[in-house]
PDB file of N, CA and C in Angstrom:
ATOM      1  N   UNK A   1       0.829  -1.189   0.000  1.00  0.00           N
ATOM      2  CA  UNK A   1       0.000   0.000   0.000  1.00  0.00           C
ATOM      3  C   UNK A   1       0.871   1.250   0.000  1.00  0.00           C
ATOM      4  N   UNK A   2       1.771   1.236   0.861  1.00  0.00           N
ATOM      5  CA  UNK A   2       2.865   2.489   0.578  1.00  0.00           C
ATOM      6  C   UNK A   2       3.563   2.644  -0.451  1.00  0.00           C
ATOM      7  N   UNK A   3       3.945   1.809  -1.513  1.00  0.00           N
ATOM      8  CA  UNK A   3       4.473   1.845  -2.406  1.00  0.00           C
ATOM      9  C   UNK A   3       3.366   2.372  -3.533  1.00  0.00           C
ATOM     10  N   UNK A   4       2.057   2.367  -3.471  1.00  0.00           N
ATOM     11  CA  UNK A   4       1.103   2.809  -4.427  1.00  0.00           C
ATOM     12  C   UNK A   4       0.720   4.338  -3.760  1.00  0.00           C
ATOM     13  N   UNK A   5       0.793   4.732  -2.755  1.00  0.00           N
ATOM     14  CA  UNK A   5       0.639   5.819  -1.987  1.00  0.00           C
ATOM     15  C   UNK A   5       2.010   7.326  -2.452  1.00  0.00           C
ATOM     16  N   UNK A   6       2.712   6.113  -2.454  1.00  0.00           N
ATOM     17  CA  UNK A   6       4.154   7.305  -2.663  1.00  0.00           C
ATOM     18  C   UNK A   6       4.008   7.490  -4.219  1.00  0.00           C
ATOM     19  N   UNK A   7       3.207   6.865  -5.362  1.00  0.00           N
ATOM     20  CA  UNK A   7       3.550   7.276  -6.608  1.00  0.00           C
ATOM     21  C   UNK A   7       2.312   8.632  -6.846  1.00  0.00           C
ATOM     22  N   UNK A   8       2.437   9.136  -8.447  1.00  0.00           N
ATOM     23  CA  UNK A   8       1.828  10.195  -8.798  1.00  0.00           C
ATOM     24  C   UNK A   8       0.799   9.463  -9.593  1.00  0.00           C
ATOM     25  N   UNK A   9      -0.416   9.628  -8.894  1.00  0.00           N
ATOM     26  CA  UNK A   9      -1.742   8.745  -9.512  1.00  0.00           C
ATOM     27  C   UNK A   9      -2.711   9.806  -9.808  1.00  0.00           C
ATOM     28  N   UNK A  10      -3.117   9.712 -11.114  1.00  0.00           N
ATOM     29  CA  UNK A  10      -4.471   9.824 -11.310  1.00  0.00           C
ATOM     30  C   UNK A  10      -6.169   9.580 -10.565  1.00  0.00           C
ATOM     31  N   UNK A  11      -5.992   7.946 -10.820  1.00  0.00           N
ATOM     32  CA  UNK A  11      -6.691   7.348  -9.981  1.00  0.00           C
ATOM     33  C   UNK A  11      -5.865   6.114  -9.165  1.00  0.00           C
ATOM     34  N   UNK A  12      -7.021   5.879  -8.086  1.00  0.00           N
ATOM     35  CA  UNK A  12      -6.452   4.737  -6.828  1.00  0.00           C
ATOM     36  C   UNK A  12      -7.369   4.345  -6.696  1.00  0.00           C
ATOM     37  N   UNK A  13      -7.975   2.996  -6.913  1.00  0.00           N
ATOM     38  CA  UNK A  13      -8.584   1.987  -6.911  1.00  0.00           C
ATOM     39  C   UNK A  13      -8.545   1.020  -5.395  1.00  0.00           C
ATOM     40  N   UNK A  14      -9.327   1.438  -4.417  1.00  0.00           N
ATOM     41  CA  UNK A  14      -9.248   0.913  -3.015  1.00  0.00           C
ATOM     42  C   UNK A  14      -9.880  -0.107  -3.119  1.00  0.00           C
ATOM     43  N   UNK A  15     -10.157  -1.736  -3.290  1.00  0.00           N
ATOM     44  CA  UNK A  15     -10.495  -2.320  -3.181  1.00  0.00           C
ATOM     45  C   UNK A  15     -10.643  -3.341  -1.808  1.00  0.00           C
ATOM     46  N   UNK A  16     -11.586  -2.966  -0.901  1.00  0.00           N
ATOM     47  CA  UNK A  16     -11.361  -3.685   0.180  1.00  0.00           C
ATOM     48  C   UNK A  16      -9.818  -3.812   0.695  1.00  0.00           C
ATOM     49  N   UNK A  17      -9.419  -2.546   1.087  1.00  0.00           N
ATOM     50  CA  UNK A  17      -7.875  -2.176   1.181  1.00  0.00           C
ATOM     51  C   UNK A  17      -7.729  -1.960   2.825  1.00  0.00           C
ATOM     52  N   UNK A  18      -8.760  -2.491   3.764  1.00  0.00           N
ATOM     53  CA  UNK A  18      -8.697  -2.720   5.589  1.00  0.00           C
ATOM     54  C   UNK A  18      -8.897  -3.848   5.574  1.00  0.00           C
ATOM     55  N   UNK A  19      -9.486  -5.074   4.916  1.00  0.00           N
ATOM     56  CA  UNK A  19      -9.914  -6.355   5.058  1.00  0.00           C
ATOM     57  C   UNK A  19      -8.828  -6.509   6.565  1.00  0.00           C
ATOM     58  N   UNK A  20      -8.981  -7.072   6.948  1.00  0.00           N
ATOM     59  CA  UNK A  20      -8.018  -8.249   8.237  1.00  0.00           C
ATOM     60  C   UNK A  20      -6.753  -7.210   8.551  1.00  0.00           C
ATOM     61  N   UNK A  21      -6.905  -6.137   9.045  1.00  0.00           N
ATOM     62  CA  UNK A  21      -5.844  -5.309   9.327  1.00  0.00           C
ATOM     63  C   UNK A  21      -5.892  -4.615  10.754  1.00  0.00           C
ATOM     64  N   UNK A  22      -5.035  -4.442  11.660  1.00  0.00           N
ATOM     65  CA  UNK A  22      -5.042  -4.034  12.727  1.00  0.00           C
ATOM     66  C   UNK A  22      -5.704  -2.642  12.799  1.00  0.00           C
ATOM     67  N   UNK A  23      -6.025  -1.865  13.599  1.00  0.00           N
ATOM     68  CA  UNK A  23      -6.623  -0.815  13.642  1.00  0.00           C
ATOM     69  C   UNK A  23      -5.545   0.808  13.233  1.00  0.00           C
ATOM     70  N   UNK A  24      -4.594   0.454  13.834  1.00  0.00           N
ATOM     71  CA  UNK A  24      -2.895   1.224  13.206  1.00  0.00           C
ATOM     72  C   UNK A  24      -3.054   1.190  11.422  1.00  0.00           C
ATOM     73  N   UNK A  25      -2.961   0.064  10.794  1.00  0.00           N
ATOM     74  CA  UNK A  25      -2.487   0.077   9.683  1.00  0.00           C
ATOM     75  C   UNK A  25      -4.004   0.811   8.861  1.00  0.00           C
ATOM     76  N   UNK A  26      -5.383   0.388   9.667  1.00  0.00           N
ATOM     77  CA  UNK A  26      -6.218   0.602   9.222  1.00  0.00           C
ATOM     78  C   UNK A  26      -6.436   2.155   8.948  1.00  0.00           C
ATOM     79  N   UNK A  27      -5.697   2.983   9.797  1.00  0.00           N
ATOM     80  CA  UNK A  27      -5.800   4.391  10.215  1.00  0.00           C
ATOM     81  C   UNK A  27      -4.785   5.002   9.394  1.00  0.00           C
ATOM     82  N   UNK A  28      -3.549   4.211   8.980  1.00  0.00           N
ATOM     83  CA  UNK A  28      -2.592   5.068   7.766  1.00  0.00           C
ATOM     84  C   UNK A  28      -3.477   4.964   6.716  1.00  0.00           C
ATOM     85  N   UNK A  29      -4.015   3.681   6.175  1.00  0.00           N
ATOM     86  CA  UNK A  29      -4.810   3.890   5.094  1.00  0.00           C
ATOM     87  C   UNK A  29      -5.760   4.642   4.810  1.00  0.00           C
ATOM     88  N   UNK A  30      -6.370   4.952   5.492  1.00  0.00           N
ATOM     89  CA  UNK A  30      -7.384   5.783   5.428  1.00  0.00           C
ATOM     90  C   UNK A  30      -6.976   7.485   5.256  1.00  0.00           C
ATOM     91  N   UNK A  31      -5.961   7.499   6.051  1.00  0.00           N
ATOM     92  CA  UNK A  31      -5.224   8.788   6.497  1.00  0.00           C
ATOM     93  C   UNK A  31      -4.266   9.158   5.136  1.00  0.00           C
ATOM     94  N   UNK A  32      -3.835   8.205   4.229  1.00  0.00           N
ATOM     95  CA  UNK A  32      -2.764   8.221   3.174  1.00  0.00           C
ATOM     96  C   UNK A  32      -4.266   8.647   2.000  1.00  0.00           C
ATOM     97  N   UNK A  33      -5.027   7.630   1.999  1.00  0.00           N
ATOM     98  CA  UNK A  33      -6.213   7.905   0.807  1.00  0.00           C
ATOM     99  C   UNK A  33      -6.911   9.781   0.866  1.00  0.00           C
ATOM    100  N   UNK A  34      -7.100   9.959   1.792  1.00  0.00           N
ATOM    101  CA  UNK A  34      -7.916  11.447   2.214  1.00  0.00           C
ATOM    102  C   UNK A  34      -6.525  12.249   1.828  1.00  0.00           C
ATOM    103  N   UNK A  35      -5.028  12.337   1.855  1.00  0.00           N
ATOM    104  CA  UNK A  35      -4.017  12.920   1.395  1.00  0.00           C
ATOM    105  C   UNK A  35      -4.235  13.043   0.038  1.00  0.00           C
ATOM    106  N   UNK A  36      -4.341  11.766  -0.862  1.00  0.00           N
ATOM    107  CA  UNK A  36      -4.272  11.625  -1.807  1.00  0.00           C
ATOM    108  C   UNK A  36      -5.626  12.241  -2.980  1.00  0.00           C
ATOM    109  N   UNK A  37      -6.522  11.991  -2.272  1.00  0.00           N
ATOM    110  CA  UNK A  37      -7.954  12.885  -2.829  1.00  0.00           C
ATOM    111  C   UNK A  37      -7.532  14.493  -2.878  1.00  0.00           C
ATOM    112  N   UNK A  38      -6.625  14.694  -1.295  1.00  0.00           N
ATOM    113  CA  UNK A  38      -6.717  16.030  -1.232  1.00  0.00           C
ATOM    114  C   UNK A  38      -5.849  16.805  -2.160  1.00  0.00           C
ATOM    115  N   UNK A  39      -5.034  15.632  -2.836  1.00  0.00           N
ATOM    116  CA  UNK A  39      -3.960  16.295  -3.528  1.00  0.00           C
ATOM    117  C   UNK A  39      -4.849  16.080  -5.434  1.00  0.00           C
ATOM    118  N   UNK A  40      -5.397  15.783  -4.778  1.00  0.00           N
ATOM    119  CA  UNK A  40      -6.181  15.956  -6.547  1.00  0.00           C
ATOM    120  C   UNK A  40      -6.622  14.378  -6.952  1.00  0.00           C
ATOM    121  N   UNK A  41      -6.423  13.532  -6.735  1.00  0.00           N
ATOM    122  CA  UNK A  41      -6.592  11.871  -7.127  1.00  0.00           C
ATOM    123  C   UNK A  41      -7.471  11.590  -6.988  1.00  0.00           C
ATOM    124  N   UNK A  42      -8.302  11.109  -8.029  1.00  0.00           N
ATOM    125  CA  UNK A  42      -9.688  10.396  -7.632  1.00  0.00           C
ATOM    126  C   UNK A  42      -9.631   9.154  -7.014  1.00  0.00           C
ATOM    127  N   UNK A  43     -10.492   8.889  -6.284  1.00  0.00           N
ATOM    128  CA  UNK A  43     -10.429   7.347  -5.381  1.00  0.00           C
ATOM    129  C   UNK A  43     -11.523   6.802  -5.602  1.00  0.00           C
ATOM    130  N   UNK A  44     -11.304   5.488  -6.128  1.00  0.00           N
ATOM    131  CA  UNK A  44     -12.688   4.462  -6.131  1.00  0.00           C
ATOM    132  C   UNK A  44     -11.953   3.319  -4.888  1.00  0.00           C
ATOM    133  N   UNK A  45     -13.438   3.510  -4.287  1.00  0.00           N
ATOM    134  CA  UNK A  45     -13.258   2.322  -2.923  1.00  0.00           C
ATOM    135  C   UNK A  45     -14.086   1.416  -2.871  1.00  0.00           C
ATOM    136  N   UNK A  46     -13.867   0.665  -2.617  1.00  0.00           N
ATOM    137  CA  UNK A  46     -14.719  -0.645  -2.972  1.00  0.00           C
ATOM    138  C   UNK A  46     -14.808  -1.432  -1.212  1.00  0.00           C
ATOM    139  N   UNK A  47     -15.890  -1.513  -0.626  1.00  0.00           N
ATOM    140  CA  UNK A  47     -15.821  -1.694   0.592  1.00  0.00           C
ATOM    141  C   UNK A  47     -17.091  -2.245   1.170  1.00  0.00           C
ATOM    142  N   UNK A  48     -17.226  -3.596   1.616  1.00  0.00           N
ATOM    143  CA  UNK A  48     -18.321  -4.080   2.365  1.00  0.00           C
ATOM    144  C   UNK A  48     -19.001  -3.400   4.047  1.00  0.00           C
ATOM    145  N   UNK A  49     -17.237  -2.813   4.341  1.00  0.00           N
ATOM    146  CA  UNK A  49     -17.772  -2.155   5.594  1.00  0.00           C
ATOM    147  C   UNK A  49     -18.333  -0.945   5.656  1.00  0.00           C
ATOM    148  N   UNK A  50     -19.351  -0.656   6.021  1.00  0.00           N
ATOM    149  CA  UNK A  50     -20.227  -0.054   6.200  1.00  0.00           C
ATOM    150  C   UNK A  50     -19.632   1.687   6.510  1.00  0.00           C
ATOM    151  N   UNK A  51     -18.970   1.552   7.964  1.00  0.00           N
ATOM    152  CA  UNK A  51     -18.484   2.372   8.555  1.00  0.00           C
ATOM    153  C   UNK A  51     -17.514   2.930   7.981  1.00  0.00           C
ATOM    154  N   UNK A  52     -16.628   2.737   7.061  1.00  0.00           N
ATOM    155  CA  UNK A  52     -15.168   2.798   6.337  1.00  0.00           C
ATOM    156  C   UNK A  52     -15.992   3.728   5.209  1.00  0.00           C
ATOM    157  N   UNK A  53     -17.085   2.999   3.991  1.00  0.00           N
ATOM    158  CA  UNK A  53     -17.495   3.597   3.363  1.00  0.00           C
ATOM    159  C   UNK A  53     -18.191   5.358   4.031  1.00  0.00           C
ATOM    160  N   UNK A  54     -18.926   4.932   4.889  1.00  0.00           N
ATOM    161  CA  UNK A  54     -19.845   6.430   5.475  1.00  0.00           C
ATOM    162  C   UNK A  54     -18.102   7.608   5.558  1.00  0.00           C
ATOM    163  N   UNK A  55     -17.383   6.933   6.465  1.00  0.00           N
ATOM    164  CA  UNK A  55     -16.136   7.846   6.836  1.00  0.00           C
ATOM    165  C   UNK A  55     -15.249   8.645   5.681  1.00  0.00           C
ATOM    166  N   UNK A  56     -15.084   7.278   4.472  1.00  0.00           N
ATOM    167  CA  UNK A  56     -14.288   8.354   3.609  1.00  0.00           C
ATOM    168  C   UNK A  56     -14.846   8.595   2.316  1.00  0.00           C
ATOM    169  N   UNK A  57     -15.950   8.593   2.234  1.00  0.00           N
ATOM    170  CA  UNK A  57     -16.307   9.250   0.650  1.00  0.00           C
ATOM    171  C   UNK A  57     -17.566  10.545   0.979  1.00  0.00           C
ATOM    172  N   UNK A  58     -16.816  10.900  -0.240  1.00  0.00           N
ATOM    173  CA  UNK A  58     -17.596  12.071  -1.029  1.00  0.00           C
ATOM    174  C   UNK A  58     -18.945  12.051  -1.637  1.00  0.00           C
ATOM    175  N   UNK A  59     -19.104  10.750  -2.449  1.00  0.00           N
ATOM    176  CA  UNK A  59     -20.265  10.096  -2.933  1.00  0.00           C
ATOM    177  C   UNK A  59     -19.871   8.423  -2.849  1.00  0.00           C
ATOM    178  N   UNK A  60     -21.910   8.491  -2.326  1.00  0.00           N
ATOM    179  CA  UNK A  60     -21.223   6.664  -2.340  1.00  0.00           C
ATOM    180  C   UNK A  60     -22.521   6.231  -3.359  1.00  0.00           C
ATOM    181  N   UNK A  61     -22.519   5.146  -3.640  1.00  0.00           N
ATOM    182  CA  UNK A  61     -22.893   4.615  -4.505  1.00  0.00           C
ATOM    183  C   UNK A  61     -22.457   3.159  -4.719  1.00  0.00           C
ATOM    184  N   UNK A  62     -24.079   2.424  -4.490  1.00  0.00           N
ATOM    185  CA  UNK A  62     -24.616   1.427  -3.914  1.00  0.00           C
ATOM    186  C   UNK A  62     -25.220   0.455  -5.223  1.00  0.00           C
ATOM    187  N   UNK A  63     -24.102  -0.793  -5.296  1.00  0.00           N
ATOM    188  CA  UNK A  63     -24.421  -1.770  -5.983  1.00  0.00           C
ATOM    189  C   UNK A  63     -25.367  -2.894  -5.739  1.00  0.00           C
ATOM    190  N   UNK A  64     -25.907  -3.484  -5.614  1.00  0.00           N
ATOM    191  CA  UNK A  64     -26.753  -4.778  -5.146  1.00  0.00           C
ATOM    192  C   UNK A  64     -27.026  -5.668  -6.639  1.00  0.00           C
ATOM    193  N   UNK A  65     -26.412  -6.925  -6.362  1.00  0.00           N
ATOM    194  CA  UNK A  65     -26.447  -8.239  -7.451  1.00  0.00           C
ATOM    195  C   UNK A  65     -26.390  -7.736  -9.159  1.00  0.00           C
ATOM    196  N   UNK A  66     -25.340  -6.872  -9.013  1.00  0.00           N
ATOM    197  CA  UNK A  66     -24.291  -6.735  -9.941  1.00  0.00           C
ATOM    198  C   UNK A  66     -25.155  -5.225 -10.569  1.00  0.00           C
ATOM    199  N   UNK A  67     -26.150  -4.316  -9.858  1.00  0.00           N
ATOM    200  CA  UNK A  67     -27.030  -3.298 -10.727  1.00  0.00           C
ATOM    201  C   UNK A  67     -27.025  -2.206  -9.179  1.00  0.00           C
ATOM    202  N   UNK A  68     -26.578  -1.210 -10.260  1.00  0.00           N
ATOM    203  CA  UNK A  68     -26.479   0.563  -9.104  1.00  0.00           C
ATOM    204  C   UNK A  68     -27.996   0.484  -8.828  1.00  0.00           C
ATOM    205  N   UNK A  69     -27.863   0.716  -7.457  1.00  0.00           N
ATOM    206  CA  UNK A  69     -29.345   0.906  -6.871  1.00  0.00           C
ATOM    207  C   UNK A  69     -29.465   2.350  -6.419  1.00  0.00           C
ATOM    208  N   UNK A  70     -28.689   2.954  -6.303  1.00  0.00           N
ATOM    209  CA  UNK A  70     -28.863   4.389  -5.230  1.00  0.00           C
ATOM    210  C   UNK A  70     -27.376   5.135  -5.268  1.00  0.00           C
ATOM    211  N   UNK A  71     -27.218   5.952  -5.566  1.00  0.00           N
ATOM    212  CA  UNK A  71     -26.334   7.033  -5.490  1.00  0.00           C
ATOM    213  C   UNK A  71     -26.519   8.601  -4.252  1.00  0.00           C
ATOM    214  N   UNK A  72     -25.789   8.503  -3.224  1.00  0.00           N
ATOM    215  CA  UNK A  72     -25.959   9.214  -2.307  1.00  0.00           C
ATOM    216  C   UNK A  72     -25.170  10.264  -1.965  1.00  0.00           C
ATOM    217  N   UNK A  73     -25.184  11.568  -0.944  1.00  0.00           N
ATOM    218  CA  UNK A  73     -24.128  12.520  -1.276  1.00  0.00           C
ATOM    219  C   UNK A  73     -23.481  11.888   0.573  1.00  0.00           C
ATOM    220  N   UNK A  74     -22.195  11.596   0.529  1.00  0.00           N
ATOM    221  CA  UNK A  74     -21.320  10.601   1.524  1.00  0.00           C
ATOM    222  C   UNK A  74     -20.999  11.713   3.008  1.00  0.00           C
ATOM    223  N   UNK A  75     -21.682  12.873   2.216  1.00  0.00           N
ATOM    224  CA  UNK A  75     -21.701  13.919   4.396  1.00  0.00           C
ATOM    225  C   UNK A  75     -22.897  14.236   4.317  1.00  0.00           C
ATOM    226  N   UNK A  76     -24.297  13.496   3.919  1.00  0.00           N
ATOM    227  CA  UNK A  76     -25.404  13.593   4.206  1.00  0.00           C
ATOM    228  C   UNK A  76     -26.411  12.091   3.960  1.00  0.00           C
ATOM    229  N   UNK A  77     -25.431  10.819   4.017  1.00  0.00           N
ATOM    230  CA  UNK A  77     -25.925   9.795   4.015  1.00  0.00           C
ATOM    231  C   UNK A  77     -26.083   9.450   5.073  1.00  0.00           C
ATOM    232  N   UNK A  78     -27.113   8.467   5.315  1.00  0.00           N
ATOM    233  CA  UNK A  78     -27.809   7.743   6.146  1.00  0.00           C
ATOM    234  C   UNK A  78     -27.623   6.761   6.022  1.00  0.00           C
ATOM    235  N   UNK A  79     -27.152   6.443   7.583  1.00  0.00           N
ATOM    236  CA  UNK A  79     -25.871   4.708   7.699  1.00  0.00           C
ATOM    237  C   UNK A  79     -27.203   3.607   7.602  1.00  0.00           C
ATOM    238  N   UNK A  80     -28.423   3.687   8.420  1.00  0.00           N
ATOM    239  CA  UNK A  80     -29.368   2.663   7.813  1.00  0.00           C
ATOM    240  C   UNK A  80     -29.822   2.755   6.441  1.00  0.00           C
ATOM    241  N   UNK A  81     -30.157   3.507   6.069  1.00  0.00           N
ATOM    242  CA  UNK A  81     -30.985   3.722   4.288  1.00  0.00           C
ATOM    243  C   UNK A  81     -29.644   2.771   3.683  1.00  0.00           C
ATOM    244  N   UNK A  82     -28.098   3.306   4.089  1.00  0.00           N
ATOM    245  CA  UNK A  82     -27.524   2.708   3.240  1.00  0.00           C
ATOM    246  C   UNK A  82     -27.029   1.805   3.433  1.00  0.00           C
ATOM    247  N   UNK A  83     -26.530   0.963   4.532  1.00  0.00           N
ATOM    248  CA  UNK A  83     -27.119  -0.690   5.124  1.00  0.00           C
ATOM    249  C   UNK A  83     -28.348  -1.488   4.615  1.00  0.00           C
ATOM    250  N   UNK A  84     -29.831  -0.862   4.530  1.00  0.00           N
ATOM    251  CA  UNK A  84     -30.809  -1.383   3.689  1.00  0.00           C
ATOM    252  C   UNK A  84     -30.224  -1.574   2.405  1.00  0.00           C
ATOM    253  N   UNK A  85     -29.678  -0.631   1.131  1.00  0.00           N
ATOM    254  CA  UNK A  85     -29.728  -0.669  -0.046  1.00  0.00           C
ATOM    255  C   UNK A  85     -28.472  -2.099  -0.715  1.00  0.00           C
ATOM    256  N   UNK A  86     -27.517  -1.814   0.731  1.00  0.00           N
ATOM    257  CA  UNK A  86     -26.753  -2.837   0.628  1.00  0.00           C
ATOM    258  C   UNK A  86     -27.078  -4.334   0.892  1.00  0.00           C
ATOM    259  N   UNK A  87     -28.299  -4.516   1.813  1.00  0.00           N
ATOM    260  CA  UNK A  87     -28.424  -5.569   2.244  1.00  0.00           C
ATOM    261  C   UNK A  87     -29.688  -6.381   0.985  1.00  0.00           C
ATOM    262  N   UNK A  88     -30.473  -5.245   0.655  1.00  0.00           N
ATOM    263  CA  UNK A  88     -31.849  -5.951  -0.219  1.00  0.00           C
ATOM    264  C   UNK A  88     -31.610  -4.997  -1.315  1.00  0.00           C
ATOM    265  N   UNK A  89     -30.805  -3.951  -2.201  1.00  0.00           N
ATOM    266  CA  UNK A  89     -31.339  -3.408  -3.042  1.00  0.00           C
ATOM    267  C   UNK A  89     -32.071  -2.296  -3.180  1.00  0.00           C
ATOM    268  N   UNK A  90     -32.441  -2.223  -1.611  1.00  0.00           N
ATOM    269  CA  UNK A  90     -34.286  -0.908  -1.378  1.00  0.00           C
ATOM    270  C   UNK A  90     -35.425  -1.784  -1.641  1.00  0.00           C
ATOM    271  N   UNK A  91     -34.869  -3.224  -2.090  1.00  0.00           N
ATOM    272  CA  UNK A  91     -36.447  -3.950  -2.307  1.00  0.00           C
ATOM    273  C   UNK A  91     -36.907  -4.433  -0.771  1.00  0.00           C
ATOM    274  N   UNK A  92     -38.404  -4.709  -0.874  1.00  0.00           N
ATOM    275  CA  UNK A  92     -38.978  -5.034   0.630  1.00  0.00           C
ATOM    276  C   UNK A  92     -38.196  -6.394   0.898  1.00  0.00           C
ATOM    277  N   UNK A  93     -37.785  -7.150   2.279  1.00  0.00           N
ATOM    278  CA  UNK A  93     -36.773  -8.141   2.574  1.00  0.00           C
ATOM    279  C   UNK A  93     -37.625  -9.166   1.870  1.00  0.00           C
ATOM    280  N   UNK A  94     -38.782  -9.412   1.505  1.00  0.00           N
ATOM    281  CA  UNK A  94     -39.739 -10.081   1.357  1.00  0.00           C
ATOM    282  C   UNK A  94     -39.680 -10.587  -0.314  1.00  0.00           C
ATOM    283  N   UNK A  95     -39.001  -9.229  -1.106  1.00  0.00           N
ATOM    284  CA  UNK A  95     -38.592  -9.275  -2.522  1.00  0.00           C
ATOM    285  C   UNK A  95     -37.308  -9.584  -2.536  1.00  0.00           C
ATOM    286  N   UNK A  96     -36.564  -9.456  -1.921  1.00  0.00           N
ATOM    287  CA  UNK A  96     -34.826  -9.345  -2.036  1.00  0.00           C
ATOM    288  C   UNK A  96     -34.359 -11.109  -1.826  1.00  0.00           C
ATOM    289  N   UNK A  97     -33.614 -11.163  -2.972  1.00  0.00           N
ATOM    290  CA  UNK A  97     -33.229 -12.610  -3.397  1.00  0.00           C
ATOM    291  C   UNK A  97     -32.365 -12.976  -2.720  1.00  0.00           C
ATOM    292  N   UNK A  98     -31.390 -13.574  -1.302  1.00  0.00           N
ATOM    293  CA  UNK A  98     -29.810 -13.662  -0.917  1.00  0.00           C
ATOM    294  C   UNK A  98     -29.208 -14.022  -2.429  1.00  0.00           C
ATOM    295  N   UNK A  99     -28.142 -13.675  -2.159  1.00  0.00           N
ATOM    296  CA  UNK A  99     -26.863 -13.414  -3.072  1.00  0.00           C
ATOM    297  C   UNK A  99     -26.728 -15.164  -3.630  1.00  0.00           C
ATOM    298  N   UNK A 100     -26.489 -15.374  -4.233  1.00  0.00           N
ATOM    299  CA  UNK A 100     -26.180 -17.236  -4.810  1.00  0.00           C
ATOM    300  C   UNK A 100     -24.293 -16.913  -5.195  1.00  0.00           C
ATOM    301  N   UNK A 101     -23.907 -18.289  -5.535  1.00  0.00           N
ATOM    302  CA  UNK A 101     -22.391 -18.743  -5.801  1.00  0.00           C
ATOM    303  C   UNK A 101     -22.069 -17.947  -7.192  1.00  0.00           C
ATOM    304  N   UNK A 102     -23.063 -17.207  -7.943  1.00  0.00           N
ATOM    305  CA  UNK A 102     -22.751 -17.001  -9.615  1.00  0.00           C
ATOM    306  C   UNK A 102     -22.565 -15.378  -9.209  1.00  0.00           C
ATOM    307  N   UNK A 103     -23.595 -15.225  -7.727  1.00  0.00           N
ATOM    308  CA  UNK A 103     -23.147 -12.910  -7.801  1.00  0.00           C
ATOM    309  C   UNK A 103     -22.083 -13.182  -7.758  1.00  0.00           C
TER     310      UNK A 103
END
């Protein structure tokens, strides 16, 4: 991660980039990415955790079984609305399919 941090990027592609990481390493990353936005770099983050997403984006924008469901502005989102959209889509739990081996 430091070695992609120290170059001159355009874009940075965060892909689940805290998975299984101590809370230290979790906090440079986060702390190196918000540098890197600030210096002009666009960042796509890709992130199941909930809390990580709300903390560092600008806009988030919410996939469910491979189709954008909701596009939100990321310092006026709502951590349940966007826990729901992640979990069913926005469909009622009653419509929402679990995920199979082929998503």
């Amino acid at each position: 991660m430091a070695r992609e941090f120290d170059r001159d990027l355009k874009l940075l592609v965060l892909d689940q980039p805290t998975r299984g990481l101590d809370v230290g390493s979790i906090e440079f990353i986060h702390r190196e990415a918000i540098k890197k936005r600030d210096a002009g770099t666009a960042i796509l983050l890709v992130s199941a955790e909930l809390d990580e997403v709300l903390e560092m984006s600008d806009r988030i924008a919410v996939m469910y079984r491979g189709e954008l469901v909701a596009e939100r502005d990321g310092r006026t989102a709502d951590k349940n609305e966007i826990g729901i959209l992640m979990a069913t889509g926005g469909r009622a739990p009653s419509e929402a399919k679990p995920p199979t081996v082929a998503d």
